[in-house]
Protein backbone atom coordinates (compact mmCIF):
# COMPACT_ATOMS: atom_id res chain seq x y z
CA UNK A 1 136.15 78.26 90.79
CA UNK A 2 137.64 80.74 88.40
CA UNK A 3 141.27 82.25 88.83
CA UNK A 4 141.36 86.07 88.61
CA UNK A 5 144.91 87.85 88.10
CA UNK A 6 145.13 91.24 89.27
CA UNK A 7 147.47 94.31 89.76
CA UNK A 8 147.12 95.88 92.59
CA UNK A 9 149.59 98.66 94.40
CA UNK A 10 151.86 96.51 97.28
CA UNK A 11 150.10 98.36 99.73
CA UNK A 12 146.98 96.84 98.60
CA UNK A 13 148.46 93.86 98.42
CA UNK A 14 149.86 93.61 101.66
CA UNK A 15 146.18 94.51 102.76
CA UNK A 16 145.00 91.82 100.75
CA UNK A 17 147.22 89.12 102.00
CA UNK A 18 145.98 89.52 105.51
CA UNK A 19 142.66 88.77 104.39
CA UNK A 20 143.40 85.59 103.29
CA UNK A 21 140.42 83.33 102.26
CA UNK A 22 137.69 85.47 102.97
CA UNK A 23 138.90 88.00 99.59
CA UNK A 24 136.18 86.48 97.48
CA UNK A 25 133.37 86.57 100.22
CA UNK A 26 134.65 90.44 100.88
CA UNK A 27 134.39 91.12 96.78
CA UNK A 28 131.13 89.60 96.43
CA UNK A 29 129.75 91.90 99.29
CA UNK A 30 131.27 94.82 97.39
CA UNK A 31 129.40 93.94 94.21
CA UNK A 32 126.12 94.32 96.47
CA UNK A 33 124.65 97.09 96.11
CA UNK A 34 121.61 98.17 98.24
CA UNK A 35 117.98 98.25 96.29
CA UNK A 36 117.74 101.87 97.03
CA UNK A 37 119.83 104.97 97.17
CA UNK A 38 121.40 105.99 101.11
CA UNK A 39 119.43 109.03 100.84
CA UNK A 40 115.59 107.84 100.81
CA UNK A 41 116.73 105.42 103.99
CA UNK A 42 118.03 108.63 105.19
CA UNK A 43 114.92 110.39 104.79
CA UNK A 44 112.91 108.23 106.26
CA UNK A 45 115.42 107.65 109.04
CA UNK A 46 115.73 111.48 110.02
CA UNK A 47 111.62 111.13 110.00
CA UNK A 48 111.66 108.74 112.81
CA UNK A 49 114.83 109.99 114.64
CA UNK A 50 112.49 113.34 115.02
CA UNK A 51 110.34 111.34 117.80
CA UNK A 52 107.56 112.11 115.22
CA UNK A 53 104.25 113.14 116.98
CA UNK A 54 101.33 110.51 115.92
CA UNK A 55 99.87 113.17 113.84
CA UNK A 56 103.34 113.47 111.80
CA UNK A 57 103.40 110.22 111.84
CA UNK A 58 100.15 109.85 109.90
CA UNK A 59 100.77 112.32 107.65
CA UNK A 60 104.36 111.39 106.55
CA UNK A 61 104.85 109.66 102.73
CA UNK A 62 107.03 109.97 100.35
CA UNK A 63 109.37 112.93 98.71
CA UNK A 64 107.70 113.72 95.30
CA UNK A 65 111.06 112.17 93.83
CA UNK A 66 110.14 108.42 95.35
CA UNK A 67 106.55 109.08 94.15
CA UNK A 68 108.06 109.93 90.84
CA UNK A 69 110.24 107.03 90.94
CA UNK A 70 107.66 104.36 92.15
CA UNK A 71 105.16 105.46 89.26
CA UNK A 72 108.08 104.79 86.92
CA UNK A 73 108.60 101.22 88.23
CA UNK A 74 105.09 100.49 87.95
CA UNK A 75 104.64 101.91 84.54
CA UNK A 76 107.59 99.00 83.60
CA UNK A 77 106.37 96.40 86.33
CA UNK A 78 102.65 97.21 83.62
CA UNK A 79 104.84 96.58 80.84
CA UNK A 80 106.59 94.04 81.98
CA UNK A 81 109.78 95.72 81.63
CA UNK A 82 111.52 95.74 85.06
CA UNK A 83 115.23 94.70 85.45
CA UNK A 84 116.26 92.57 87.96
CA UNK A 85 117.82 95.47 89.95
CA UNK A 86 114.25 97.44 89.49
CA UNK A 87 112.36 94.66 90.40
CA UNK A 88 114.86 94.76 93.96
CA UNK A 89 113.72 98.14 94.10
CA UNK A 90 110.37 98.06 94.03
CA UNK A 91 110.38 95.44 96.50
CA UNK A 92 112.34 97.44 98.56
CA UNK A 93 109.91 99.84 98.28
CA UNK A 94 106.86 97.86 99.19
CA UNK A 95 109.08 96.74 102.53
CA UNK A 96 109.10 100.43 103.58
CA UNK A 97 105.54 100.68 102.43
CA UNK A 98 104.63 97.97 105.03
CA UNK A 99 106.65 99.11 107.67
CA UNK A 100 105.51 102.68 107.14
CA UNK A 101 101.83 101.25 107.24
CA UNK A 102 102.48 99.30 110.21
CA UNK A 103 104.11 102.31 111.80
CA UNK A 104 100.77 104.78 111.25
CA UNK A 105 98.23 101.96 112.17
CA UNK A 106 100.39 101.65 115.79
CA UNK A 107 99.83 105.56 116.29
CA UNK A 108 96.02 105.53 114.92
CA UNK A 109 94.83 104.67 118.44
CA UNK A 110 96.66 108.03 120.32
CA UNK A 111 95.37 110.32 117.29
CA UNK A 112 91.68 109.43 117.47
CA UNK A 113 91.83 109.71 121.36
CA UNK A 114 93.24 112.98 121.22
CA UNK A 115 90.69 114.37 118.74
CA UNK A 116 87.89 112.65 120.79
């Protein structure tokens, strides 16, 4: 294991200290950062916290900016240019995809017997 030497404020250090040996645990899930930005779980958050109707439901996709962004990752993932941290991402996306999918295929059944 590598030493580190820091300077930190005493505050921080006195914060520090009470942490003990779970300080390099607690950095390394500060280096983490999530595959996509707060804002697009947000969105689709908001979406569901709106106790969606089934017909919202079926019609809901993505802001024009995460289509914009997902044809960019698959113009790299074509060129074989993704980064690790794209690569993330686009899995990421393809999560939501499925759970998105899974979510309009559960309301399919209560929007075809209301149009019947």
């Amino acid at each position: 294991m590598a030493r580190i030497t820091l300077e930190v404020p005493s505050e921080l250090s006195d914060q520090l200290e009470l942490l003990g040996d779970r300080l390099p645990e607690l950095l390394a899930l500060s280096l983490q950062q999530p595959a996509l930005p707060a804002h697009i779980y947000r969105y689709i958050l908001n979406f569901l916290a709106s106790n969606p109707t089934p017909e919202q439901i079926a019609a809901f996709g993505p802001t024009p900016e995460m289509q914009e962004r997902l044809r960019t990752l698959l113009a790299r993932l074509r060129a074989d240019e993704l980064t690790e941290a794209e690569r993330m991402e686009l899995d990421e996306y393809e999560r939501i995809e499925h759970l998105v999918i899974m979510l309009k295929t559960g309301s399919l059944p209560y929007i075809t017997r209301s149009s019947a």
